[in-house]
C-alpha atoms as a PDB file:
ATOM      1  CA  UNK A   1     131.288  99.908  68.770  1.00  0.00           C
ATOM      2  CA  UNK A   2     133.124 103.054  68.770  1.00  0.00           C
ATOM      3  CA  UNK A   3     134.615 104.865  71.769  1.00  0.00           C
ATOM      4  CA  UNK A   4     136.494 107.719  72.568  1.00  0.00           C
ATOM      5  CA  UNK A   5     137.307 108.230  75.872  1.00  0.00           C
ATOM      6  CA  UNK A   6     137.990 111.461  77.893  1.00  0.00           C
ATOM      7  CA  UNK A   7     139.454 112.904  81.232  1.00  0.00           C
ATOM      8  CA  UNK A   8     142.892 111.788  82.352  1.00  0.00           C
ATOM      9  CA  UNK A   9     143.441 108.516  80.720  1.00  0.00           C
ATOM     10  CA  UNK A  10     146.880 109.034  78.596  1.00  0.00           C
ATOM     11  CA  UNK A  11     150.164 107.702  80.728  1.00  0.00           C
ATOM     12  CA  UNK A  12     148.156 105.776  83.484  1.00  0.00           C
ATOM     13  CA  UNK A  13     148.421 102.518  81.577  1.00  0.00           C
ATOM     14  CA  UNK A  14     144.783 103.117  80.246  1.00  0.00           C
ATOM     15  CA  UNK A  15     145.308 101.057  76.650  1.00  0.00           C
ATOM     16  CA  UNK A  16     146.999  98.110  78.742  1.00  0.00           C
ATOM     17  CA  UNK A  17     143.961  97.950  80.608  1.00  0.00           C
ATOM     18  CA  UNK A  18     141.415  97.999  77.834  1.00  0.00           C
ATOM     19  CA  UNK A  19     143.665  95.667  75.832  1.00  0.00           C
ATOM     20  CA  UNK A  20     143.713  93.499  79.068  1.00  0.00           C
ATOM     21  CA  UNK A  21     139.752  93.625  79.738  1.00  0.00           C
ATOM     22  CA  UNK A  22     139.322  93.459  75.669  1.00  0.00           C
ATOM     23  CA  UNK A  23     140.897  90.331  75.297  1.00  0.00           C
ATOM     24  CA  UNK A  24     139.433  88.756  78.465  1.00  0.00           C
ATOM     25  CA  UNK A  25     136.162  88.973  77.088  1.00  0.00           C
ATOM     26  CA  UNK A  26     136.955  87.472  73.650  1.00  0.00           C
ATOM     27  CA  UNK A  27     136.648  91.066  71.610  1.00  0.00           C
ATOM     28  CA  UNK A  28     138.486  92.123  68.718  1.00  0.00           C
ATOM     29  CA  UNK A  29     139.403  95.268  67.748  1.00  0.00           C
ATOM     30  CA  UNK A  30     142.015  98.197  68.759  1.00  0.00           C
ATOM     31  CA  UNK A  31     142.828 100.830  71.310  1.00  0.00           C
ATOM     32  CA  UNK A  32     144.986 104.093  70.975  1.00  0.00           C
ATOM     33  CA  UNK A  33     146.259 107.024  72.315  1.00  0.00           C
ATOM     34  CA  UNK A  34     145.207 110.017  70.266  1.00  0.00           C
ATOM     35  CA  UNK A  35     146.772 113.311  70.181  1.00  0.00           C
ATOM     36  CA  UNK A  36     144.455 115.615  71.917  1.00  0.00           C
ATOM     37  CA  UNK A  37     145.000 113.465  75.468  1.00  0.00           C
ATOM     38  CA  UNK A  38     142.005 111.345  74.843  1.00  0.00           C
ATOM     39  CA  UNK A  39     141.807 107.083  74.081  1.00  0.00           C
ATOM     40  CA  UNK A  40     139.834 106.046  71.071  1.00  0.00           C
ATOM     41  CA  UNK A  41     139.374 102.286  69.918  1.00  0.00           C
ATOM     42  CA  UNK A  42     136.727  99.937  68.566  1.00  0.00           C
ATOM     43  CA  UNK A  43     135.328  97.066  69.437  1.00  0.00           C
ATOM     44  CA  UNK A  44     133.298  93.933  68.171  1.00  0.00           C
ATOM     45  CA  UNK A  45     132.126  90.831  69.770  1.00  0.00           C
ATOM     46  CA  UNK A  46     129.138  89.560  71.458  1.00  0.00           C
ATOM     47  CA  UNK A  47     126.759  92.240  72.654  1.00  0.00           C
ATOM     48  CA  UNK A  48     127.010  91.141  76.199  1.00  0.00           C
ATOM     49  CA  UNK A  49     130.739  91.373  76.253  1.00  0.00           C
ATOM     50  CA  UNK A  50     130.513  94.500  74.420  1.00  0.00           C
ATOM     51  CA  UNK A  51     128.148  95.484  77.705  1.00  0.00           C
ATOM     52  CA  UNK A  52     130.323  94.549  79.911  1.00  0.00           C
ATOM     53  CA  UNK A  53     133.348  95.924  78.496  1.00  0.00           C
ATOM     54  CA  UNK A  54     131.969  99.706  78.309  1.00  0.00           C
ATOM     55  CA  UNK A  55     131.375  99.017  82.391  1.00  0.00           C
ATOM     56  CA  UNK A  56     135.032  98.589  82.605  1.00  0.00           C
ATOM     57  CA  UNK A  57     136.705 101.009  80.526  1.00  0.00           C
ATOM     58  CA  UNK A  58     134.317 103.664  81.992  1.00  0.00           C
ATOM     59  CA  UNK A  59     135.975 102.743  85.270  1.00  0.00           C
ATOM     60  CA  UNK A  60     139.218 102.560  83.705  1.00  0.00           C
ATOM     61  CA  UNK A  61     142.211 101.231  85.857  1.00  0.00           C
ATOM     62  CA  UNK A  62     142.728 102.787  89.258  1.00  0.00           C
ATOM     63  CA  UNK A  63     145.509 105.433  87.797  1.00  0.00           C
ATOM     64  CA  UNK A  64     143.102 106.798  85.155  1.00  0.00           C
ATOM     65  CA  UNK A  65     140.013 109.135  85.709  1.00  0.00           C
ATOM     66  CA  UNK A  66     137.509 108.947  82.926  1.00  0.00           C
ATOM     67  CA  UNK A  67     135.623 112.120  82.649  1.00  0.00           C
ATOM     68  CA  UNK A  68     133.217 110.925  80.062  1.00  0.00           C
ATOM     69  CA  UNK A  69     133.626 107.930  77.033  1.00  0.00           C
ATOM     70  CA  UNK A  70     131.446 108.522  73.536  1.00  0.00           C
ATOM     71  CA  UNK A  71     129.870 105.674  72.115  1.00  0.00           C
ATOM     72  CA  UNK A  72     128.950 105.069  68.934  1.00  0.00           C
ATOM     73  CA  UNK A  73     127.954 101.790  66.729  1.00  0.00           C
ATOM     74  CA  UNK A  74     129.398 101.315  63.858  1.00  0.00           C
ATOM     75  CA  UNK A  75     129.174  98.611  60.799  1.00  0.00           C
ATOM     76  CA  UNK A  76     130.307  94.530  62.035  1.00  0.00           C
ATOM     77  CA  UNK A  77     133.525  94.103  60.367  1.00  0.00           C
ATOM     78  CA  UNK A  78     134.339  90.339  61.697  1.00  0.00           C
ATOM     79  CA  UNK A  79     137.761  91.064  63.044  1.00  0.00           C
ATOM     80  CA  UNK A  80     139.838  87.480  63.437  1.00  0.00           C
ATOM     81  CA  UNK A  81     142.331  89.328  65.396  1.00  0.00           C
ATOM     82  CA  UNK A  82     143.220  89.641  68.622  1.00  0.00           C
ATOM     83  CA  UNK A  83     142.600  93.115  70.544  1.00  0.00           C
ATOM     84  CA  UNK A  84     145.297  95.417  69.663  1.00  0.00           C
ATOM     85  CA  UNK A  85     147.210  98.780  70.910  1.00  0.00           C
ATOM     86  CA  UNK A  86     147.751 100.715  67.709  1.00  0.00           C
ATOM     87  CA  UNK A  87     150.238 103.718  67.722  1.00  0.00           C
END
């Protein structure tokens, strides 16, 4: 899946988080801050991972406040990779 996250998640340790909650679940993919103050990444794994994930990064960590996150599914790459934080 795609997701874009908005509200104020840039500078409140939001990426650790997801990279945290990403790789806890066994997900691959990547996380990053983009210019216009919002967090956009992808994700692949298992679809109840991927569940349970999107219930976590729409709480965010306790610093953050996630005003709304945009979801989208896009094509199964098979990642082999860990979860990353791109720049």
């Amino acid at each position: 899946m795609h997701f874009l996250v908005s509200g104020d998640v840039q500078g409140v340790g939001f990426r650790a988080f997801t990279l945290d909650r990403a790789n806890g679940l066994g997900l691959t993919g990547w996380v990053r801050n983009n210019w216009d103050g919002k967090v956009e990444g992808e994700a692949e794994g298992a679809p109840a991972s991927l569940a349970e994930f999107l219930v976590l990064i729409e709480r965010g960590p306790i610093s953050a406040h996630v005003d709304s996150i945009g979801i989208r599914d896009i094509p199964v790459l098979g990642i082999d990779s860990p979860f990353r934080i791109t720049r």
